[in-house]
N, C-alpha and C. Protein backbone atom coordinates (compact mmCIF):
# COMPACT_ATOMS: atom_id res chain seq x y z
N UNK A 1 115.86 96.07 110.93
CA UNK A 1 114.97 95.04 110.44
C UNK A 1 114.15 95.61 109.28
N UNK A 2 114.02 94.90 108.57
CA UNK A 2 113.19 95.37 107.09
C UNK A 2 111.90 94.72 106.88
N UNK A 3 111.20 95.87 106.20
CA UNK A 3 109.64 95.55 106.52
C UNK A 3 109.40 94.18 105.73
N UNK A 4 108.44 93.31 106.19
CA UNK A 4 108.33 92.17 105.64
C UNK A 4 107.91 92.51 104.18
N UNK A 5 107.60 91.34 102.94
CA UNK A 5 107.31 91.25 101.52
C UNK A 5 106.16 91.36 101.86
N UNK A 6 105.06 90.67 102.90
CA UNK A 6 103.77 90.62 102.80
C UNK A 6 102.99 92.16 103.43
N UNK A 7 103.81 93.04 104.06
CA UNK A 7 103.59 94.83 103.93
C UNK A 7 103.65 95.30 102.99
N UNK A 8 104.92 95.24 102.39
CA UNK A 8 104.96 95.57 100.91
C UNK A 8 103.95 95.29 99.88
N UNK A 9 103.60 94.11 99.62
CA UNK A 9 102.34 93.47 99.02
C UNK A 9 100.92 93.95 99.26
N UNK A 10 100.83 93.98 100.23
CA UNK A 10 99.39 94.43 100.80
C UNK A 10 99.33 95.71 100.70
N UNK A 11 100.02 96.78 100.62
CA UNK A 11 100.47 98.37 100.41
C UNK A 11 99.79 98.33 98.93
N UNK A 12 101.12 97.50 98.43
CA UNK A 12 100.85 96.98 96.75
C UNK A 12 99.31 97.22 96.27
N UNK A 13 98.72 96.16 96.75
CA UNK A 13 97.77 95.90 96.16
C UNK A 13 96.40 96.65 96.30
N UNK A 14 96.82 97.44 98.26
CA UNK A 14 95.59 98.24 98.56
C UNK A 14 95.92 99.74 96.92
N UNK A 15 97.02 99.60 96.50
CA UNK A 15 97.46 100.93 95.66
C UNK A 15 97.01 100.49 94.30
N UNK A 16 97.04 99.66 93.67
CA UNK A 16 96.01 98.56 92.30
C UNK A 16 94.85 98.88 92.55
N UNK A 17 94.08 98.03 93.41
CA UNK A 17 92.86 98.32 94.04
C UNK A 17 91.93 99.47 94.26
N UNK A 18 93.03 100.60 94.87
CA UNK A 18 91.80 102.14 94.83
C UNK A 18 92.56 102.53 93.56
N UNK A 19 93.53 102.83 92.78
CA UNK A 19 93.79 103.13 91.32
C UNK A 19 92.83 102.52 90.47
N UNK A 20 92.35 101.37 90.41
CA UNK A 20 91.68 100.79 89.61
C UNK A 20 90.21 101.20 89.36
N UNK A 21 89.63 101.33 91.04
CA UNK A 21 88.56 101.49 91.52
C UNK A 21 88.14 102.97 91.11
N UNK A 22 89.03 104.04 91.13
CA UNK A 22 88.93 105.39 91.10
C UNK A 22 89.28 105.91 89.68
N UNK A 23 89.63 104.96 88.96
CA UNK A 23 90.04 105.05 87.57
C UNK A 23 91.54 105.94 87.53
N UNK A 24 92.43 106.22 88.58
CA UNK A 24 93.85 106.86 88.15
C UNK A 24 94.67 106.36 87.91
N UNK A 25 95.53 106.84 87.54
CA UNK A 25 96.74 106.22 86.71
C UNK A 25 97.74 106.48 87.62
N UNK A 26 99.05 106.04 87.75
CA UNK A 26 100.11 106.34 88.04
C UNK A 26 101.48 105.54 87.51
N UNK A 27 102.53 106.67 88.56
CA UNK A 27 103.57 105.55 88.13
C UNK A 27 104.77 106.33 89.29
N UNK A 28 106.08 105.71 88.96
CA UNK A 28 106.88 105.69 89.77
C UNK A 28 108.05 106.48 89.18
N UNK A 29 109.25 107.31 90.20
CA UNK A 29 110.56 108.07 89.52
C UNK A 29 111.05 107.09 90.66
N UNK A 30 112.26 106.58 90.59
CA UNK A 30 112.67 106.06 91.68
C UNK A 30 114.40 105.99 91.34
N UNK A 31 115.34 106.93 91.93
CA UNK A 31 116.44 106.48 92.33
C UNK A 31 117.06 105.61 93.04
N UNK A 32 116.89 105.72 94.26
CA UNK A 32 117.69 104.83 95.48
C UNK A 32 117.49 103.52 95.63
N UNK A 33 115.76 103.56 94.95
CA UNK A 33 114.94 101.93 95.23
C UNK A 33 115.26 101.50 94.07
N UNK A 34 115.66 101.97 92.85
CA UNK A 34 116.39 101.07 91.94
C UNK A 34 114.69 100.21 91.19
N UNK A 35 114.03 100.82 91.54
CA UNK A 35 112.58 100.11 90.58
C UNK A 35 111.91 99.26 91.56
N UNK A 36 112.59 99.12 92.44
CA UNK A 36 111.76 98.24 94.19
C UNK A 36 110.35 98.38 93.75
N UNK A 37 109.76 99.84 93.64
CA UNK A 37 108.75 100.07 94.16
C UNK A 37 107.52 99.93 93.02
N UNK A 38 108.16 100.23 91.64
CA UNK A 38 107.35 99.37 90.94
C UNK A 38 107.43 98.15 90.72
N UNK A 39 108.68 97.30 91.21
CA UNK A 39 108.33 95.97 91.11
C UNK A 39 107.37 95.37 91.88
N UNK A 40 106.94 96.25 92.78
CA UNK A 40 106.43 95.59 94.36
C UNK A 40 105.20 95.80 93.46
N UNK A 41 104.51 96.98 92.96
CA UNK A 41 103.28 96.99 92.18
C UNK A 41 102.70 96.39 91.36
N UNK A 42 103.95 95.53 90.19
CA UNK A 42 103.36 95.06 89.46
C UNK A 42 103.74 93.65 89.38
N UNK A 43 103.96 92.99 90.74
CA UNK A 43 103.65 91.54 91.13
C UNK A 43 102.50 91.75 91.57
N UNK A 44 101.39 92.96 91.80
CA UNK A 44 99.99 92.53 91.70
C UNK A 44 99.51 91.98 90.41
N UNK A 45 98.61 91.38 90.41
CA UNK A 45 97.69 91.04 88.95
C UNK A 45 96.53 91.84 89.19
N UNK A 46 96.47 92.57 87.72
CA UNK A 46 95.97 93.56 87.36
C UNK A 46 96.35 94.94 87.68
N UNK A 47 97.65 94.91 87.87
CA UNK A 47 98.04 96.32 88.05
C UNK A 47 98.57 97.02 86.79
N UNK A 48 98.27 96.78 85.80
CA UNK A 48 98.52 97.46 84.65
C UNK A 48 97.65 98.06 83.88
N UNK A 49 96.31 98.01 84.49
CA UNK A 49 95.18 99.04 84.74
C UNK A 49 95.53 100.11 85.12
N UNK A 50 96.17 100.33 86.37
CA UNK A 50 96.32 101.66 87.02
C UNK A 50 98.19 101.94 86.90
N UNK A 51 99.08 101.03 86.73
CA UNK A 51 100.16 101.49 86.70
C UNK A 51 100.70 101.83 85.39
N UNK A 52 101.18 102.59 84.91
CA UNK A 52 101.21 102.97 83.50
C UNK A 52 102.91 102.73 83.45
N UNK A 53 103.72 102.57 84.51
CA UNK A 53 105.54 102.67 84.29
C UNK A 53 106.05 103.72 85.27
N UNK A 54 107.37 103.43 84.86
CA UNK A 54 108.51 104.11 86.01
C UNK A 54 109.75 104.54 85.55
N UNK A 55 110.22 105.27 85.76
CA UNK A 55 112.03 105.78 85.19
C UNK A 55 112.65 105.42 86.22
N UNK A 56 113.84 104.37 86.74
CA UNK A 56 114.51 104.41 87.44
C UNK A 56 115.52 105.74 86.72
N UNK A 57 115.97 106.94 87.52
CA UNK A 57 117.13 107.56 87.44
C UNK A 57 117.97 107.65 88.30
N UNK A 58 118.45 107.04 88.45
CA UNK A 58 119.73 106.77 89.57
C UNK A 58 121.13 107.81 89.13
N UNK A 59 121.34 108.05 87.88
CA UNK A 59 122.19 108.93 87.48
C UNK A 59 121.94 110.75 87.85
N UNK A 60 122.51 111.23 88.32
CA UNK A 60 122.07 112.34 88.02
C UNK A 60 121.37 113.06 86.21
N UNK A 61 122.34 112.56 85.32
CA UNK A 61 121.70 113.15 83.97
C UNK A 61 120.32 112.68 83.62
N UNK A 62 120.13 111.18 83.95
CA UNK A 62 118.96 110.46 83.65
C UNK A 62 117.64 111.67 85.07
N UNK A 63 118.10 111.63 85.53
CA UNK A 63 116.70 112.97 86.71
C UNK A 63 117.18 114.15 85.90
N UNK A 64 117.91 114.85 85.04
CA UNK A 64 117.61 116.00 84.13
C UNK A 64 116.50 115.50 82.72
N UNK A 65 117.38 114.79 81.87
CA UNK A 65 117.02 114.08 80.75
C UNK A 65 115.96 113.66 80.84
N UNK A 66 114.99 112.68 81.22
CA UNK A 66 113.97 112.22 81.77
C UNK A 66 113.07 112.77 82.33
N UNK A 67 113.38 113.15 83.81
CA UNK A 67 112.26 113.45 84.72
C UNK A 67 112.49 115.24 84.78
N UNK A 68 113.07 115.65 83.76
CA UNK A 68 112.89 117.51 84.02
C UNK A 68 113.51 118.13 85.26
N UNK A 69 114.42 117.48 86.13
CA UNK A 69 114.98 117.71 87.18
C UNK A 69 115.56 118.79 86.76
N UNK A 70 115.57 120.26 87.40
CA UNK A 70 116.74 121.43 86.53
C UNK A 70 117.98 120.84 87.35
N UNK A 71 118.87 121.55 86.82
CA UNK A 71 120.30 121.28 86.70
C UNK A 71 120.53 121.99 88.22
N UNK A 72 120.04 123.65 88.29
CA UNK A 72 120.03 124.29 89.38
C UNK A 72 119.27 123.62 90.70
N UNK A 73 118.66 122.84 90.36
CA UNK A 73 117.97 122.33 91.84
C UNK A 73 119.22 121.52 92.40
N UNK A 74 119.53 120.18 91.40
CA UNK A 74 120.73 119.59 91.93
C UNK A 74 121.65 120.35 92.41
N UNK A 75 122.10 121.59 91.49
CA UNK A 75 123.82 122.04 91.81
C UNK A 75 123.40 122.78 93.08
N UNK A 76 122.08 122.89 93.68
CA UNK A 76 121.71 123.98 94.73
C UNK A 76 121.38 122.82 96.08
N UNK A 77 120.66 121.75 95.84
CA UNK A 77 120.27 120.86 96.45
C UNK A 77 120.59 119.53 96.95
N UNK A 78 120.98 118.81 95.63
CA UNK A 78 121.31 117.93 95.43
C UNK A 78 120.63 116.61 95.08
N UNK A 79 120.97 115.42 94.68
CA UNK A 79 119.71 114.91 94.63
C UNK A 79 119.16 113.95 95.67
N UNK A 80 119.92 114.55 96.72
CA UNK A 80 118.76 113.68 97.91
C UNK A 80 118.31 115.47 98.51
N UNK A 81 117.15 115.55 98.19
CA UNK A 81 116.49 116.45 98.93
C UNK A 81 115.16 116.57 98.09
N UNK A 82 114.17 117.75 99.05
CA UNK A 82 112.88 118.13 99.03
C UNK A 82 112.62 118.06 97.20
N UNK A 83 113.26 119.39 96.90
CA UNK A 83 112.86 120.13 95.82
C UNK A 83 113.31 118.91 95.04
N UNK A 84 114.26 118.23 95.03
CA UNK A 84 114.89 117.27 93.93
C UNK A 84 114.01 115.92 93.78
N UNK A 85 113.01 115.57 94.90
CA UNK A 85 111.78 114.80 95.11
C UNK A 85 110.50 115.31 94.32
N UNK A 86 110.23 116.20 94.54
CA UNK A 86 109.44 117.18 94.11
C UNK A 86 109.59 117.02 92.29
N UNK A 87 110.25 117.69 92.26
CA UNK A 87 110.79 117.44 90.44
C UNK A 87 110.52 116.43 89.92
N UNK A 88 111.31 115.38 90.74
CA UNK A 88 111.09 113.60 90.19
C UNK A 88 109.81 113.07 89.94
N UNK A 89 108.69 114.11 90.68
CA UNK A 89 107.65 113.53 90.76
C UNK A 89 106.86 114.47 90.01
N UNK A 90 106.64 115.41 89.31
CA UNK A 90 106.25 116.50 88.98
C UNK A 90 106.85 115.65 87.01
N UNK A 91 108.06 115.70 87.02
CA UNK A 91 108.60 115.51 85.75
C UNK A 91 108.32 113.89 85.18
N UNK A 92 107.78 112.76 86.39
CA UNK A 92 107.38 112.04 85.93
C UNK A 92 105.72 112.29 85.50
N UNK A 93 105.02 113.07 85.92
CA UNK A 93 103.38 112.85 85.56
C UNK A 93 103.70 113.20 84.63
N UNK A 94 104.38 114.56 84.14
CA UNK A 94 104.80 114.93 82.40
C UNK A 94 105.02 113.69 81.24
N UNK A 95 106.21 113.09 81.74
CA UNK A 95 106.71 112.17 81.04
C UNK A 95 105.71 111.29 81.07
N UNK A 96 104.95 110.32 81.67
CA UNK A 96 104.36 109.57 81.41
C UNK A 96 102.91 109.69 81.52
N UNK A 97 102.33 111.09 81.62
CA UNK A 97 100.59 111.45 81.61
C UNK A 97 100.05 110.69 82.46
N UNK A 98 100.94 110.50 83.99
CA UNK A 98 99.87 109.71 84.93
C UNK A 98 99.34 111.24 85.83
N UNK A 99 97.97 110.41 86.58
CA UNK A 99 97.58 111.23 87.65
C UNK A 99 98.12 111.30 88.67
N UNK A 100 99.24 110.70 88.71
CA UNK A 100 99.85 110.80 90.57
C UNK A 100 101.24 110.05 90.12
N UNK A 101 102.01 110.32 90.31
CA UNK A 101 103.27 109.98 90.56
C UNK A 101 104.39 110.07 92.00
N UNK A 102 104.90 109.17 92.40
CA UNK A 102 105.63 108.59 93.71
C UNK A 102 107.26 108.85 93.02
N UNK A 103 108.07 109.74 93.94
CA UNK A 103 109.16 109.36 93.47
C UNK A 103 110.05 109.22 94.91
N UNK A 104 111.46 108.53 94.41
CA UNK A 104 112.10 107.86 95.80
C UNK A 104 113.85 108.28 95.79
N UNK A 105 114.33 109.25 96.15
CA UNK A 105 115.57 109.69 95.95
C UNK A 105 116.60 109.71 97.63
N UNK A 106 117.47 109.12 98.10
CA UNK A 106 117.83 109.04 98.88
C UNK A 106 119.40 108.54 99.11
N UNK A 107 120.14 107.93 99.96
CA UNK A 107 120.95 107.36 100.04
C UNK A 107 121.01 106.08 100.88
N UNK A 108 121.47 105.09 100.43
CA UNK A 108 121.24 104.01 100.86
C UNK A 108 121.78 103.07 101.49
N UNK A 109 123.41 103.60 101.75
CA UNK A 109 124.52 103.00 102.30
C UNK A 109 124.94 101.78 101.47
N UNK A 110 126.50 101.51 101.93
CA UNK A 110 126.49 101.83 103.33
C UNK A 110 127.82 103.21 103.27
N UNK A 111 127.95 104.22 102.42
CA UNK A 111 128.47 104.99 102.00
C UNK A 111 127.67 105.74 100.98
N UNK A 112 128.55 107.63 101.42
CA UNK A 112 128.20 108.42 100.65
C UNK A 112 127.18 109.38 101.43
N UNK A 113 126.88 109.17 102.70
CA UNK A 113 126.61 110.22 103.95
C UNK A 113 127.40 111.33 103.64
N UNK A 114 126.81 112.44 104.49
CA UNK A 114 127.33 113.48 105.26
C UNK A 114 126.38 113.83 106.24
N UNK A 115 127.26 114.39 107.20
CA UNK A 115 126.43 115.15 108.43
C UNK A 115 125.17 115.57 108.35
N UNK A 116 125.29 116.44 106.98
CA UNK A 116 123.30 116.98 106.71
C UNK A 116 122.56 115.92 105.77
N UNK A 117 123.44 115.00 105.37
CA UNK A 117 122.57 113.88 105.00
C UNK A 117 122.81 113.23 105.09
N UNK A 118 122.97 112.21 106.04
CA UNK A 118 123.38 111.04 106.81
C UNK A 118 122.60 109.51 105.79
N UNK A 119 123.65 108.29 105.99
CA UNK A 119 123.13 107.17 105.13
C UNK A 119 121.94 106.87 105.78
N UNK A 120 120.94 106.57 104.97
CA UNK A 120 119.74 106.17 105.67
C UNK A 120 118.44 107.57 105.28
N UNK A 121 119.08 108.59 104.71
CA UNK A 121 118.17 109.74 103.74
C UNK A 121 117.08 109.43 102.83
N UNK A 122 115.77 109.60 102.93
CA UNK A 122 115.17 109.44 101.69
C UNK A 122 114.48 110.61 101.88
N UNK A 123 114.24 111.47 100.56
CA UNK A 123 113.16 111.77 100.12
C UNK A 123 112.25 111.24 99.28
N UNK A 124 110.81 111.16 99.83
CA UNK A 124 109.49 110.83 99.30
C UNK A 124 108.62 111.40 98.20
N UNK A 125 108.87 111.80 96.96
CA UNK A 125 107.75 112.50 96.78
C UNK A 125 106.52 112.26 95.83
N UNK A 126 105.68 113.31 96.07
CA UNK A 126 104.22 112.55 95.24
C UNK A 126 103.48 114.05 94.23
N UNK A 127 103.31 113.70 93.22
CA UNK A 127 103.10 114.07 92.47
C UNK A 127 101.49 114.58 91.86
N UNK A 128 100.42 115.13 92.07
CA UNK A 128 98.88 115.00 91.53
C UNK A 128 98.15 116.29 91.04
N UNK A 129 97.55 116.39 90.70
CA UNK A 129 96.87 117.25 90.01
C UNK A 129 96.88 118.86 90.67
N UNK A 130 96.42 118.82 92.48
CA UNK A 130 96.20 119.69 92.59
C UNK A 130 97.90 119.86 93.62
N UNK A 131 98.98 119.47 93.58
CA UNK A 131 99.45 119.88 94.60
C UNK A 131 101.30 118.59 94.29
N UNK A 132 102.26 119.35 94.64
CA UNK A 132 103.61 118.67 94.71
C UNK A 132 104.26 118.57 95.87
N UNK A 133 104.69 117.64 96.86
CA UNK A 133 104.85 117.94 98.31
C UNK A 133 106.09 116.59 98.52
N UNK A 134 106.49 116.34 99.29
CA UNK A 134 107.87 115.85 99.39
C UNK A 134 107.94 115.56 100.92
N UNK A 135 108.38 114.36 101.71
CA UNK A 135 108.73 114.04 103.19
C UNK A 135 110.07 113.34 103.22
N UNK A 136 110.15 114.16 104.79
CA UNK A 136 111.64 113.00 104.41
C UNK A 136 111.67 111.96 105.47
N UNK A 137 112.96 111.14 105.49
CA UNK A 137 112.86 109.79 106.18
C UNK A 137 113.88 110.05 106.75
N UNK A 138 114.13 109.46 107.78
CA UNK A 138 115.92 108.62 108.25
C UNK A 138 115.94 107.61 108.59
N UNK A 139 116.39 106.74 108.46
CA UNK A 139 116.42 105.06 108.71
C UNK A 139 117.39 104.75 109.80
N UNK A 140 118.52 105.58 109.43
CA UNK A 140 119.58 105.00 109.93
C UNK A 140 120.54 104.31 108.81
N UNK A 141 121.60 104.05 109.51
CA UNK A 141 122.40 103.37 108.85
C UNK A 141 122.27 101.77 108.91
N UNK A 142 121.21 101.02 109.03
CA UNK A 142 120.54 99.94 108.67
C UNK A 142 121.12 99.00 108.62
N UNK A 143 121.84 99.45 107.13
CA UNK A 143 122.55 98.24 105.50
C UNK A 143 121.53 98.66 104.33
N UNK A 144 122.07 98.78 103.79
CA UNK A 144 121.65 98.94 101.89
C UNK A 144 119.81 98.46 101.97
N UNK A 145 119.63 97.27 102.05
CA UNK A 145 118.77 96.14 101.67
C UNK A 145 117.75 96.76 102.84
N UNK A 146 118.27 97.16 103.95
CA UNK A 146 116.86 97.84 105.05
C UNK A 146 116.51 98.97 104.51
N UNK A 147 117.36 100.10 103.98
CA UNK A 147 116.68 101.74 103.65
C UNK A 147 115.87 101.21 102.90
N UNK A 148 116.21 100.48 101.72
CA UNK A 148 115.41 100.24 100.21
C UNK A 148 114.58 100.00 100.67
N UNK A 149 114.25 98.76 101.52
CA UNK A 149 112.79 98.33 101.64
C UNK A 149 111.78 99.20 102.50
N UNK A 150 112.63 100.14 103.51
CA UNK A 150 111.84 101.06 104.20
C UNK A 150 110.95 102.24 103.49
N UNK A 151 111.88 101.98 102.15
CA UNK A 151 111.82 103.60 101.35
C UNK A 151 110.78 102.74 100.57
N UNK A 152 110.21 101.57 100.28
CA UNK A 152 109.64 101.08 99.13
C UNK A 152 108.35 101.28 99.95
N UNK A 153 108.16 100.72 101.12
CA UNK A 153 106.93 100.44 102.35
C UNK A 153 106.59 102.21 102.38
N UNK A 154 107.62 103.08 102.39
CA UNK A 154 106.96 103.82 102.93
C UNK A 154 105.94 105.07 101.51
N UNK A 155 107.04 104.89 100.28
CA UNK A 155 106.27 104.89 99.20
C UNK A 155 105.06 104.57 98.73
N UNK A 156 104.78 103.36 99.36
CA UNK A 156 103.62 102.64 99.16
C UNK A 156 102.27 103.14 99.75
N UNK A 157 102.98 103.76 101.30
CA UNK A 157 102.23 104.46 101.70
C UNK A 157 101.31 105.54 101.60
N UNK A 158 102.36 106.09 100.82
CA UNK A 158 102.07 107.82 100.56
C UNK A 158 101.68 107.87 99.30
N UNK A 159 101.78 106.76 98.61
CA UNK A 159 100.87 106.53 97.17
C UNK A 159 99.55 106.11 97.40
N UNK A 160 99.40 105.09 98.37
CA UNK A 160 97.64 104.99 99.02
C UNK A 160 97.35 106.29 99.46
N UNK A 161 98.04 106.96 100.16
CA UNK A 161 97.45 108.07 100.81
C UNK A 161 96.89 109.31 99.65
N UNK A 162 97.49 109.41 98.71
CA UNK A 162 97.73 110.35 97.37
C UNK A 162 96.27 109.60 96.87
N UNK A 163 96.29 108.21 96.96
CA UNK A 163 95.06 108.02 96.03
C UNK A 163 93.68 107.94 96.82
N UNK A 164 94.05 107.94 98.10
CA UNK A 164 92.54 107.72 98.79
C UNK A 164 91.71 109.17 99.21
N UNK A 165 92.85 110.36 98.40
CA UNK A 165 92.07 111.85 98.51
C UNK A 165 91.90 111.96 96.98
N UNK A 166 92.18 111.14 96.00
CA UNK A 166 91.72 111.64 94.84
C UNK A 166 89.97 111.54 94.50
């Protein structure tokens, strides 16, 4: 089951709201969610106060090119993991001079598992001034349309959480 639009929304907007309030900026790296997660942000009004943009890289070259991903993290990691979250989110505050950046790299089914990373994988990561840190998820094998939205809700999360210690 996938988290309702009105979680998503309310995530949304509590993340507009203390960005706005606290004066930070952010923005989004997002593979797996395909831009979910800034779309979910900027169907708030007035979120272009605090949201400054997003790189979907869904390609591997676009997370080198773009978001500074090294080549060695992937060929060592891959890009569903810690360090490859980490990067996404690290190489987006670069690229776009926000204070906090969310990035979302995972797999989403309903293919393209393996044993150590089973469909239903996300890594989380968040990006800020004093610190780069990365969680991971498992969903399960769901369907496509449940990881995404789990991975968008739970983004949302950990971007309120990122902004309510700034």
């Amino acid at each position: 089951m996938s988290p309702s639009f009105e979680d998503i929304f309310a995530l949304a907007k509590d993340c507009v709201t203390l960005g706005t309030e606290k004066g930070v900026t952010f923005g989004t790296a997002e593979s797996c969610t395909g831009g979910l997660i800034g779309g979910a942000i900027t169907a708030i009004a007035g979120s272009s106060t605090p949201f400054k943009g997003g790189i979907i890289a869904y390609d591997d070259a676009v997370k080198f090119a773009l978001l500074s991903v090294r080549s060695e993290t992937l060929g060592e990691h891959g890009a569903v993991s810690e360090a490859t979250a980490c990067e996404m989110a690290e190489g987006l505050r670069g690229a776009l001079g926000v204070d906090l950046a969310i990035s979302a790299t995972g797999i989403a089914g309903p293919d393209g598992g393996s044993g150590e990373k089973p469909v239903g994988t996300v890594w989380i990561g968040i990006a800020k001034a004093d610190g780069i840190s990365a969680s991971p998820f498992n969903y399960g094998n769901i369907g496509r349309g449940p990881v995404r939205d789990h991975a968008v809700l739970d983004a949302l999360r950990a971007l309120r959480g990122g902004l309510s210690q700034v």
